[in-house]
PDB file of N, CA and C in Angstrom:
ATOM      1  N   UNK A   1      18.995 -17.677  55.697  1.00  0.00           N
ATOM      2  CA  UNK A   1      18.579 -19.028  56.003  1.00  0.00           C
ATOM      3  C   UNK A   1      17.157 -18.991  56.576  1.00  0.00           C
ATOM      4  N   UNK A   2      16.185 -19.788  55.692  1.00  0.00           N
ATOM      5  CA  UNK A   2      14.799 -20.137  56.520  1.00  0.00           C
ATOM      6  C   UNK A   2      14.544 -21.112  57.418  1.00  0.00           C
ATOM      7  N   UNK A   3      14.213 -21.506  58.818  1.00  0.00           N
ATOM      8  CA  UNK A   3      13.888 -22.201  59.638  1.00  0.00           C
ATOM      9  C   UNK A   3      12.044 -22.134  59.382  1.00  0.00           C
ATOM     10  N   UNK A   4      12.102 -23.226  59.883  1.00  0.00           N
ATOM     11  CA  UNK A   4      10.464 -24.198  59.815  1.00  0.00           C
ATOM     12  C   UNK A   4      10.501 -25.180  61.273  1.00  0.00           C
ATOM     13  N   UNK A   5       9.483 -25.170  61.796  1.00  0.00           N
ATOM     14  CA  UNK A   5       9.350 -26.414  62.720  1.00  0.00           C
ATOM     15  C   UNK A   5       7.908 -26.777  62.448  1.00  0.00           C
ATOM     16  N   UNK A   6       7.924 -28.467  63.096  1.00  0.00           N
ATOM     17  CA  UNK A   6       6.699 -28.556  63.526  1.00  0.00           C
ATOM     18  C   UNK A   6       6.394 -28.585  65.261  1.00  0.00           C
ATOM     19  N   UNK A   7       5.353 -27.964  65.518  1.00  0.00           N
ATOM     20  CA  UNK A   7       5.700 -28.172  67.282  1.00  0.00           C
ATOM     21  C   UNK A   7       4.066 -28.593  68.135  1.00  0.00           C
ATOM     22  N   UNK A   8       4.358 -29.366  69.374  1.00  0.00           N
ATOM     23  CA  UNK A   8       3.665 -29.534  69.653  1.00  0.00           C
ATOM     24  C   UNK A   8       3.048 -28.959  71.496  1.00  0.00           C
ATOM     25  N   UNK A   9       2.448 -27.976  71.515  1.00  0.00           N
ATOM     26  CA  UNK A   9       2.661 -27.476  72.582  1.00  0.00           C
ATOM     27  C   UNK A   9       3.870 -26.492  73.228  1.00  0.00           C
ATOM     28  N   UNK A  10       4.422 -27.303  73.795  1.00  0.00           N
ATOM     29  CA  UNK A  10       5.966 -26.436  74.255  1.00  0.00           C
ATOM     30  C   UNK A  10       6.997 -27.315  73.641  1.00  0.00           C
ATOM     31  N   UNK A  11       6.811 -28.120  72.970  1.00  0.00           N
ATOM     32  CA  UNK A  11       8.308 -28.919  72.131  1.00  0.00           C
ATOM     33  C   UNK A  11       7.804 -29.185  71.177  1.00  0.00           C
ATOM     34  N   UNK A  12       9.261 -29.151  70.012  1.00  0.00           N
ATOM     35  CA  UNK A  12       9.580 -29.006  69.113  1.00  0.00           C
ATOM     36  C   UNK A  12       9.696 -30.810  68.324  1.00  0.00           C
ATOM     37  N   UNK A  13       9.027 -31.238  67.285  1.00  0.00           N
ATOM     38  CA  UNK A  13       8.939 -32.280  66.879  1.00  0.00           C
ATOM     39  C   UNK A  13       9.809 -32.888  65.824  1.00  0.00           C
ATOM     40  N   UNK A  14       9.634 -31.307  64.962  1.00  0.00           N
ATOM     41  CA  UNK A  14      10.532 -31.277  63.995  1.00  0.00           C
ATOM     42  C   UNK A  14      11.157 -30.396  63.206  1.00  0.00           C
ATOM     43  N   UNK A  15      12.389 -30.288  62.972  1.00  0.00           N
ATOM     44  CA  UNK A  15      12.890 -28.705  62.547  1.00  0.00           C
ATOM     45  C   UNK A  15      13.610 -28.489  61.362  1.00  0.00           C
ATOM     46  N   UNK A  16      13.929 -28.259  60.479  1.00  0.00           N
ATOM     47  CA  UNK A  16      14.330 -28.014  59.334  1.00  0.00           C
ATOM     48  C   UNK A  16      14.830 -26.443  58.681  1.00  0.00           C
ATOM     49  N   UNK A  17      15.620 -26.284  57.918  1.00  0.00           N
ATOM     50  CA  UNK A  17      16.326 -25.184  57.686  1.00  0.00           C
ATOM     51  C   UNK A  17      16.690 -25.412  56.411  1.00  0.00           C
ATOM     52  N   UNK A  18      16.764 -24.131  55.281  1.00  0.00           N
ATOM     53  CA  UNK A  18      17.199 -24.074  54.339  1.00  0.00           C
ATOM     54  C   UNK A  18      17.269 -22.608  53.713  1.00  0.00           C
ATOM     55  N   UNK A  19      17.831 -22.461  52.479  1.00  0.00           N
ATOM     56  CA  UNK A  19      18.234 -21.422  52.096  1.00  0.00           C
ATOM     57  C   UNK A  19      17.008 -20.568  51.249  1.00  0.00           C
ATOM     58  N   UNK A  20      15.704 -21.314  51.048  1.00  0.00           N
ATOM     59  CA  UNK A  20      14.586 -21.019  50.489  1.00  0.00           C
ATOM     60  C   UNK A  20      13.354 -21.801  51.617  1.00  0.00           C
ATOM     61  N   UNK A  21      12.666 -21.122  52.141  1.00  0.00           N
ATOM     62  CA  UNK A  21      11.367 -21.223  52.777  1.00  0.00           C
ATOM     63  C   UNK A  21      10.191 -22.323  52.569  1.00  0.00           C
ATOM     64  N   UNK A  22      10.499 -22.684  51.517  1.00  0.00           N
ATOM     65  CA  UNK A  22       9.795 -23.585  51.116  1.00  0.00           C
ATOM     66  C   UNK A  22      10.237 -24.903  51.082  1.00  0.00           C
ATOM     67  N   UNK A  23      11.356 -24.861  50.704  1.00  0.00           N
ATOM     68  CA  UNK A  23      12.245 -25.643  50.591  1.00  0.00           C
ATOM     69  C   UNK A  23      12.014 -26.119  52.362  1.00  0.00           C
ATOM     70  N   UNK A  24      12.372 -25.351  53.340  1.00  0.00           N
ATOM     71  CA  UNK A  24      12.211 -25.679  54.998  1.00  0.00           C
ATOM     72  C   UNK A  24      11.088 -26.444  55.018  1.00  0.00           C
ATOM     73  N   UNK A  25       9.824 -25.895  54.617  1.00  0.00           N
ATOM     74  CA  UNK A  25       8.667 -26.093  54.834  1.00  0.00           C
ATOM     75  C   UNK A  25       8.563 -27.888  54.198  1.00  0.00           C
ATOM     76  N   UNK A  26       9.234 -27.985  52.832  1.00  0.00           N
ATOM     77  CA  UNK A  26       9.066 -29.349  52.564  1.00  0.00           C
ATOM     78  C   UNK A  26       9.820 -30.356  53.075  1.00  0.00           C
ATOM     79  N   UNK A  27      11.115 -29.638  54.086  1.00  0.00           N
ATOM     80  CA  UNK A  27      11.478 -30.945  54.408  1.00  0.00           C
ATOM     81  C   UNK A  27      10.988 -31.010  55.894  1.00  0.00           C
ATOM     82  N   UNK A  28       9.894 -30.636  56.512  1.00  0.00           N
ATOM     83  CA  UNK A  28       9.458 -30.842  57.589  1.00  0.00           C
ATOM     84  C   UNK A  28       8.273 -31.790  57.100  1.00  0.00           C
ATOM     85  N   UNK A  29       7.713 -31.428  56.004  1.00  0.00           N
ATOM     86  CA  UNK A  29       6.665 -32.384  55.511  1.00  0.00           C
ATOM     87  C   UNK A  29       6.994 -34.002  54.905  1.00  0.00           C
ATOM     88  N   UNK A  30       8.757 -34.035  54.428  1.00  0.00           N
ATOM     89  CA  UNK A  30       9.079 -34.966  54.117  1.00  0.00           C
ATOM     90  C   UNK A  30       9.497 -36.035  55.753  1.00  0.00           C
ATOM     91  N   UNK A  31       9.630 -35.419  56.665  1.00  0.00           N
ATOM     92  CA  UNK A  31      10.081 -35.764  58.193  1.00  0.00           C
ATOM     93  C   UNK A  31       8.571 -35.868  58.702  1.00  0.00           C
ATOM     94  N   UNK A  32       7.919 -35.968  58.527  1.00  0.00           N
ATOM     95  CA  UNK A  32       6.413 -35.790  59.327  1.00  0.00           C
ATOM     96  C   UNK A  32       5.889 -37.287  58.444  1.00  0.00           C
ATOM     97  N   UNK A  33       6.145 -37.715  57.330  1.00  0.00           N
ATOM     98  CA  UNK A  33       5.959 -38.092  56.129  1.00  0.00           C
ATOM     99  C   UNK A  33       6.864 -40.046  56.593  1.00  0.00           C
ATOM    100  N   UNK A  34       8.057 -39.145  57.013  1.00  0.00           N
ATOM    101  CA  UNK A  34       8.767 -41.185  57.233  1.00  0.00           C
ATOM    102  C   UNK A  34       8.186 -40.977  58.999  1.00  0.00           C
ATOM    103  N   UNK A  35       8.341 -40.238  59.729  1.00  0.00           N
ATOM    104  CA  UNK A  35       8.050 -40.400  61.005  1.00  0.00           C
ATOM    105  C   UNK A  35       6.644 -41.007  60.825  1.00  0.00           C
ATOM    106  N   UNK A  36       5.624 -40.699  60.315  1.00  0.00           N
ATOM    107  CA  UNK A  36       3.840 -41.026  59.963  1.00  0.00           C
ATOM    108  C   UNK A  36       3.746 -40.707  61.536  1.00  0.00           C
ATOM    109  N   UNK A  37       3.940 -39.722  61.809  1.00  0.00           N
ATOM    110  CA  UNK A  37       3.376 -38.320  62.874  1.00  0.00           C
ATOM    111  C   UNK A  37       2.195 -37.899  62.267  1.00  0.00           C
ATOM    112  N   UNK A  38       1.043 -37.969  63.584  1.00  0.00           N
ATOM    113  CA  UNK A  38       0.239 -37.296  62.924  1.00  0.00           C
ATOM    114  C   UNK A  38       0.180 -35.293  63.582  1.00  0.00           C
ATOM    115  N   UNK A  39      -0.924 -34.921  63.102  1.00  0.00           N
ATOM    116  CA  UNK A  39      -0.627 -33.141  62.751  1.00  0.00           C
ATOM    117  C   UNK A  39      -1.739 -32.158  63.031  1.00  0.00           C
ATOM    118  N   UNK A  40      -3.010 -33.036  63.448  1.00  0.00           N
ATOM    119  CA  UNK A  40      -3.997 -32.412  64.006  1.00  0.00           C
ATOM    120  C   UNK A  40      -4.056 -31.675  65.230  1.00  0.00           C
ATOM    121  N   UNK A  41      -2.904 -32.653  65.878  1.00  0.00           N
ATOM    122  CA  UNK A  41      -2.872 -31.512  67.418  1.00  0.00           C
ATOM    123  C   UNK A  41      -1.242 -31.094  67.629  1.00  0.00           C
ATOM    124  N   UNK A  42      -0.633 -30.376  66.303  1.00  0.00           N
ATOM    125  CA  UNK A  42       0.521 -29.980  66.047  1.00  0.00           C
ATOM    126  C   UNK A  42      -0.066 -28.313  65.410  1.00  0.00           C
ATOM    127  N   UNK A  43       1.041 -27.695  65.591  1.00  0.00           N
ATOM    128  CA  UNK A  43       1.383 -26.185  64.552  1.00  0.00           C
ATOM    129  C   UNK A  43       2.362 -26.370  63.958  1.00  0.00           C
ATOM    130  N   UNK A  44       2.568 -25.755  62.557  1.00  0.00           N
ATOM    131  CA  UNK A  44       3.811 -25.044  61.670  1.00  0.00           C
ATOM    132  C   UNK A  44       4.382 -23.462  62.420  1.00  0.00           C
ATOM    133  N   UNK A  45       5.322 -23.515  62.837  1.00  0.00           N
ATOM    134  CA  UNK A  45       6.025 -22.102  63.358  1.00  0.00           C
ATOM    135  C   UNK A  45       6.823 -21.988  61.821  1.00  0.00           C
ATOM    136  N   UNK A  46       7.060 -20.547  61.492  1.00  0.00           N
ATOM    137  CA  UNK A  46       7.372 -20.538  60.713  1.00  0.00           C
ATOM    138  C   UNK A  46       8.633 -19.145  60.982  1.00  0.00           C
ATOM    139  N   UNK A  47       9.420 -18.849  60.533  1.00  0.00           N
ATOM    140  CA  UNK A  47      10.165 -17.687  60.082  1.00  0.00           C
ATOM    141  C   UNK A  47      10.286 -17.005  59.209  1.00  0.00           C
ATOM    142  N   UNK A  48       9.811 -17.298  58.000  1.00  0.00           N
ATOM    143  CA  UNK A  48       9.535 -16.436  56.948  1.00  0.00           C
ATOM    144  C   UNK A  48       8.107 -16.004  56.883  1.00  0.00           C
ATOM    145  N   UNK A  49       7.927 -15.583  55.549  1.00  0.00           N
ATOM    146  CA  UNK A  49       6.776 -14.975  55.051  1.00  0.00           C
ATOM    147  C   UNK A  49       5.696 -15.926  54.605  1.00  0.00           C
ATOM    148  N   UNK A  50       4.538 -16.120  55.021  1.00  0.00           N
ATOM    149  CA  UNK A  50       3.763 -17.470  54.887  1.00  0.00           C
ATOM    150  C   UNK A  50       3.074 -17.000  53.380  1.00  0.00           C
ATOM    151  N   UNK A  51       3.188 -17.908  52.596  1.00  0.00           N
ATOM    152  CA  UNK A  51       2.550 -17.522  51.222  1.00  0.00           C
ATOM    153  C   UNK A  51       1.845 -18.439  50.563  1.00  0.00           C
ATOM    154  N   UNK A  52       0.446 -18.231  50.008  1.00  0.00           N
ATOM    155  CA  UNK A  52      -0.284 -19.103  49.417  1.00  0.00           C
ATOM    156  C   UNK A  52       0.266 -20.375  48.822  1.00  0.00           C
ATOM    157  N   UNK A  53       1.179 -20.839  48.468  1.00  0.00           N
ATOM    158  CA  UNK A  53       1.837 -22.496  48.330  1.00  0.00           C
ATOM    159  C   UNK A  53       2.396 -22.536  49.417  1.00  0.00           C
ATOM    160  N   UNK A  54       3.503 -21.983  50.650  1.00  0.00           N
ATOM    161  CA  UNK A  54       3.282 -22.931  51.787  1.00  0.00           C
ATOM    162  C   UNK A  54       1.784 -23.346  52.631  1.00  0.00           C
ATOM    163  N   UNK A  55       0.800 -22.103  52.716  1.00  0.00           N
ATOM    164  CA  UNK A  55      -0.268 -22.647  53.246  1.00  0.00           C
ATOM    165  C   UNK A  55      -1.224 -24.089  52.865  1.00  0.00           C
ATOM    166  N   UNK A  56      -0.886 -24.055  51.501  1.00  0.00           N
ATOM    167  CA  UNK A  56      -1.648 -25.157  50.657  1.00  0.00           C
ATOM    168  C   UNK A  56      -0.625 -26.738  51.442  1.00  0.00           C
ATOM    169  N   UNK A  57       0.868 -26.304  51.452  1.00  0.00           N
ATOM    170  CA  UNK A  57       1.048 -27.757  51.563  1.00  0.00           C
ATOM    171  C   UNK A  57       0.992 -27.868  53.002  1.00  0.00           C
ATOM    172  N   UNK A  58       0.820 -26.954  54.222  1.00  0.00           N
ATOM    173  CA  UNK A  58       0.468 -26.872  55.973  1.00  0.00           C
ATOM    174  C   UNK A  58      -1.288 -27.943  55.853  1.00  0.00           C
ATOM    175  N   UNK A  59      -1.828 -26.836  54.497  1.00  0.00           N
ATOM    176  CA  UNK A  59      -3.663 -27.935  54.519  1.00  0.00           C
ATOM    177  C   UNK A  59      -3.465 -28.984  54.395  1.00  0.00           C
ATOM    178  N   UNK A  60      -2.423 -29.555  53.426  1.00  0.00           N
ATOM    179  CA  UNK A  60      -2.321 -30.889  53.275  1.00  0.00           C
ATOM    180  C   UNK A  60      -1.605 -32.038  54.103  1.00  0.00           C
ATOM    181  N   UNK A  61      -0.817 -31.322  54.925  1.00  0.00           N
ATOM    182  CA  UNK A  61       0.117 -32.114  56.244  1.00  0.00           C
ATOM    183  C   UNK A  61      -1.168 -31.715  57.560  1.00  0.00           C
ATOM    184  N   UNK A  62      -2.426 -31.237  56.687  1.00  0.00           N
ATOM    185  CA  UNK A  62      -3.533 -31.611  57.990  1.00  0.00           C
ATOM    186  C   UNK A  62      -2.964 -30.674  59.535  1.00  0.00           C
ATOM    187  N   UNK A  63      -2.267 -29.745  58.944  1.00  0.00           N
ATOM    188  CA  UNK A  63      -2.168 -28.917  60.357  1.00  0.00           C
ATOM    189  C   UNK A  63      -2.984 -27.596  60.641  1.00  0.00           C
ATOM    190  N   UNK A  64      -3.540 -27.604  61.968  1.00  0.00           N
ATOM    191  CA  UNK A  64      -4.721 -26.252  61.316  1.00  0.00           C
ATOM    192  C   UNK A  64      -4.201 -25.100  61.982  1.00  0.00           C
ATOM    193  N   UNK A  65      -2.829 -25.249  62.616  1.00  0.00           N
ATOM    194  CA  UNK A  65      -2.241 -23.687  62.709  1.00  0.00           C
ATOM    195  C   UNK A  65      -0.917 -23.683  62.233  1.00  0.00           C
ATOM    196  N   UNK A  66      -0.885 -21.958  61.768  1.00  0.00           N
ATOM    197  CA  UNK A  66       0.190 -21.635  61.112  1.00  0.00           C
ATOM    198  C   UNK A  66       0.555 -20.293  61.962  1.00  0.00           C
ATOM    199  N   UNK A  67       1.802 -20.340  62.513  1.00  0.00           N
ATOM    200  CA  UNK A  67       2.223 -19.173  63.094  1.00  0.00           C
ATOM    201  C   UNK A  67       3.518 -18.916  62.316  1.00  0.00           C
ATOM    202  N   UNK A  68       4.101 -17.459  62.242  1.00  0.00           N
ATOM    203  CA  UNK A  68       4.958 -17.030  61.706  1.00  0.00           C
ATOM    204  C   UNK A  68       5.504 -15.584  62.136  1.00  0.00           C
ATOM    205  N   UNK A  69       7.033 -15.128  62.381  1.00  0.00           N
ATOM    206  CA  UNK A  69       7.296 -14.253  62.585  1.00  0.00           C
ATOM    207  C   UNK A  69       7.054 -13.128  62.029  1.00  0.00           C
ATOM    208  N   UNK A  70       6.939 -13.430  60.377  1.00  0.00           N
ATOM    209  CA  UNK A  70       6.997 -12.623  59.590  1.00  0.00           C
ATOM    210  C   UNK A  70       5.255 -12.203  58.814  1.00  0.00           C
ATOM    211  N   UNK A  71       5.013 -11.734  58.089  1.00  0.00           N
ATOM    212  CA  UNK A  71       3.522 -11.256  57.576  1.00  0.00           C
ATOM    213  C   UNK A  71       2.953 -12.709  56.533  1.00  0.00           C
ATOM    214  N   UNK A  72       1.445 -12.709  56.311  1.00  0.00           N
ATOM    215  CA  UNK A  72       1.316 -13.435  55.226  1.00  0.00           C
ATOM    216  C   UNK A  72       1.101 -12.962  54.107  1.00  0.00           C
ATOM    217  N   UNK A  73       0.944 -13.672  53.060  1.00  0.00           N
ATOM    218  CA  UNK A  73       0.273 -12.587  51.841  1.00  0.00           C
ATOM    219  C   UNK A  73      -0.971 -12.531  52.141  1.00  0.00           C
ATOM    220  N   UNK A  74      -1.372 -11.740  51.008  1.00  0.00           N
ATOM    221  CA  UNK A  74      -3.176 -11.809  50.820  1.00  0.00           C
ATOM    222  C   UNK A  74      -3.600 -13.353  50.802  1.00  0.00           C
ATOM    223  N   UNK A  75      -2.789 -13.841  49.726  1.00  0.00           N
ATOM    224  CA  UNK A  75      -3.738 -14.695  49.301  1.00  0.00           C
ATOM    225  C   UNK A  75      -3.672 -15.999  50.289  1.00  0.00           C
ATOM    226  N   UNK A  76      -2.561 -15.910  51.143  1.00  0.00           N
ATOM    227  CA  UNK A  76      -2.724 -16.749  51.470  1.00  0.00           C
ATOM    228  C   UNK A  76      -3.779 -16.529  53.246  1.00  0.00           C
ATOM    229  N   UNK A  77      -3.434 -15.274  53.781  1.00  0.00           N
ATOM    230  CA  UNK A  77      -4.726 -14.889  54.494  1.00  0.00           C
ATOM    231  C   UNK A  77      -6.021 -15.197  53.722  1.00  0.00           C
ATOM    232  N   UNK A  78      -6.707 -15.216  52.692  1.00  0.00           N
ATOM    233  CA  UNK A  78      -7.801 -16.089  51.585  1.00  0.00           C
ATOM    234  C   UNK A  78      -8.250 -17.669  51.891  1.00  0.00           C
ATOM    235  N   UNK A  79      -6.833 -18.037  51.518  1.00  0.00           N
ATOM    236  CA  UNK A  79      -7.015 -19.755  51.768  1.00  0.00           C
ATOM    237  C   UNK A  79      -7.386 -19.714  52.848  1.00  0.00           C
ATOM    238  N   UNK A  80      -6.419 -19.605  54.034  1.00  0.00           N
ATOM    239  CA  UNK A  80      -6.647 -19.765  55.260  1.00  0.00           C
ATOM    240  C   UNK A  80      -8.050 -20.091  55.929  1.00  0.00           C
ATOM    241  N   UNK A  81      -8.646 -19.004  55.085  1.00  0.00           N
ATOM    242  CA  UNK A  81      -9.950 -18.704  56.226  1.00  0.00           C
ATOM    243  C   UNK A  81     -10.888 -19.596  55.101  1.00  0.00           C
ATOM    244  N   UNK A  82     -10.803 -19.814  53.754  1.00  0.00           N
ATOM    245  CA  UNK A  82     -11.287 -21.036  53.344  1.00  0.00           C
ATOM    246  C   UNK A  82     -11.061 -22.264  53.475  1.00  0.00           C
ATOM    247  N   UNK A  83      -9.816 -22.849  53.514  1.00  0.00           N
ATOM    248  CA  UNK A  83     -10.034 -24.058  54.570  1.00  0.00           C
ATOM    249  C   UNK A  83      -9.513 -24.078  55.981  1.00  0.00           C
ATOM    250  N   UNK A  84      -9.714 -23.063  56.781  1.00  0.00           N
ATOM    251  CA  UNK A  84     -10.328 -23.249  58.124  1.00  0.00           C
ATOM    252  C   UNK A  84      -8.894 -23.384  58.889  1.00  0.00           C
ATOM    253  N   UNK A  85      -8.144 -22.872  58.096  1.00  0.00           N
ATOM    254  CA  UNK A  85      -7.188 -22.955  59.072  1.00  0.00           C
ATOM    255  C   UNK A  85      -6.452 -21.549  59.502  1.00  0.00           C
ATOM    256  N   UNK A  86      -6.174 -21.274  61.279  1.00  0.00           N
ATOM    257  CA  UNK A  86      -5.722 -20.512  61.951  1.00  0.00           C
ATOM    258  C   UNK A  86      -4.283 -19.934  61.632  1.00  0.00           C
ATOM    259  N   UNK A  87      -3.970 -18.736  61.528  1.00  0.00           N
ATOM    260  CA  UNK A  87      -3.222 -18.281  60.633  1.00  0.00           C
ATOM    261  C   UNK A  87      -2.861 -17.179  61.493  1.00  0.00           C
ATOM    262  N   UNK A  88      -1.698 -16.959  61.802  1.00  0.00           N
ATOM    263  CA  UNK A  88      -0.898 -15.676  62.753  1.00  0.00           C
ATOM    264  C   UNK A  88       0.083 -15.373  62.140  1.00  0.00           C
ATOM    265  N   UNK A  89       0.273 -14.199  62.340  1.00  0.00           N
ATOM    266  CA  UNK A  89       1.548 -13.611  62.166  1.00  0.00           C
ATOM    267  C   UNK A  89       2.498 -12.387  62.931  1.00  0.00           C
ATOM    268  N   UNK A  90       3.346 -12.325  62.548  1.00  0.00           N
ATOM    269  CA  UNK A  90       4.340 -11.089  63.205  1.00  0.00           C
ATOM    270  C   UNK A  90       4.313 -11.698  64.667  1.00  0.00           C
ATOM    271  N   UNK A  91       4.848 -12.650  65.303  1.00  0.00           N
ATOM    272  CA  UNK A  91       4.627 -13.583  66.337  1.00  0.00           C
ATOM    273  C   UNK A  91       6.236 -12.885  66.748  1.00  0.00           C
ATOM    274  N   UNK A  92       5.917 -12.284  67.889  1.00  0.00           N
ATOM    275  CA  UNK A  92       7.269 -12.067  68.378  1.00  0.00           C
ATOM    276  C   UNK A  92       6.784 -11.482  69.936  1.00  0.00           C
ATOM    277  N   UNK A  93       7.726 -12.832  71.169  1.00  0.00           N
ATOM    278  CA  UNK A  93       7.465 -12.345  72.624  1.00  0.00           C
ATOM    279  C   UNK A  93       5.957 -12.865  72.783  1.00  0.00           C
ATOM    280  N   UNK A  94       5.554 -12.022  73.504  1.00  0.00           N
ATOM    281  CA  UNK A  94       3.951 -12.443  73.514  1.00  0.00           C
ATOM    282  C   UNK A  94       2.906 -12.154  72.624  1.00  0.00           C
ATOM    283  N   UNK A  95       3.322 -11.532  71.827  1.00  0.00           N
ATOM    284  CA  UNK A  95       1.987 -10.606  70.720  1.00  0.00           C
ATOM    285  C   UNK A  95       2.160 -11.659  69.620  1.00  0.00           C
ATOM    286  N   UNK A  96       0.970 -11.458  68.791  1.00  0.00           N
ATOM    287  CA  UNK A  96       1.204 -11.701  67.526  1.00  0.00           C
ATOM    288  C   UNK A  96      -0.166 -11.375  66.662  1.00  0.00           C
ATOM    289  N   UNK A  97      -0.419 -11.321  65.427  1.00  0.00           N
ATOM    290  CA  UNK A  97      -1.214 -10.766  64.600  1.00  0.00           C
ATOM    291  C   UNK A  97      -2.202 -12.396  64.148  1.00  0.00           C
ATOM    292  N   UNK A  98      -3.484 -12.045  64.274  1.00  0.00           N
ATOM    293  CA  UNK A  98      -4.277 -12.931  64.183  1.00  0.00           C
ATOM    294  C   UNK A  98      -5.127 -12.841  63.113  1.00  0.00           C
ATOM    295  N   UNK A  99      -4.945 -13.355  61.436  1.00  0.00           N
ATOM    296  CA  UNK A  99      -5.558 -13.437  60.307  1.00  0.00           C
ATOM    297  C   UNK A  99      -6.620 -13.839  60.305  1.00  0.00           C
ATOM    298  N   UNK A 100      -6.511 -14.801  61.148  1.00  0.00           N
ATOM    299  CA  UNK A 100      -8.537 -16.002  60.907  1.00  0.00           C
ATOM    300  C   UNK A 100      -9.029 -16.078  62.316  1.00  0.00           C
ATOM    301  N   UNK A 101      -9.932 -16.624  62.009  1.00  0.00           N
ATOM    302  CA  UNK A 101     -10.432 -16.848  63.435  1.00  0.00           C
ATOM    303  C   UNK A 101      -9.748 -18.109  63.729  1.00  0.00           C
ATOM    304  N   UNK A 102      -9.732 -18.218  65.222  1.00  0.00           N
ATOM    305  CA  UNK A 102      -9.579 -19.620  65.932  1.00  0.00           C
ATOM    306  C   UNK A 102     -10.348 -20.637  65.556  1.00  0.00           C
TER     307      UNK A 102
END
């Protein structure tokens, strides 16, 4: 099972779960979407593996960080740092792996 949130600070806005990652990822975008929440001063936490089509639809829900437990791909470490958005990974406890710049 993949978990997705959107969060803001120290709470959680919106959370979603499914059996494919993407699938999580779109129904946080479909909940962000009837709420008309906005996402500029929000993150995507993620639990899976962040991969060049979830990053594309995080650019388009206008969120400019992406954290995740797990690694990204290449390509989507690529996008990232082309449109400007902050990109972590292996997020576990206090550490975590930092793809782009802030």
């Amino acid at each position: 099972m993949h978990s997705a949130a959107l969060c803001q600070e120290d709470k959680i806005v919106a959370f979603a779960e499914d059996i494919g990652r993407h699938n999580a990822v779109d129904k946080i975008v479909g909940e962000v979407i009837l709420k008309g929440e906005e996402t500029k001063d929000k993150f995507l936490l993620l639990f899976g593996r962040v991969s060049s089509e979830i990053l594309i639809k995080a650019a388009r829900l206008g969120v400019p960080l992406i954290v995740s437990r797990s690694a990204p791909t290449n390509m989507a470490i690529k996008l990232a740092k082309q449109l400007n958005i902050t990109l972590a990974g292996f997020a576990r406890g206090e550490r975590l792996n930092l793809y782009t710049p802030i």
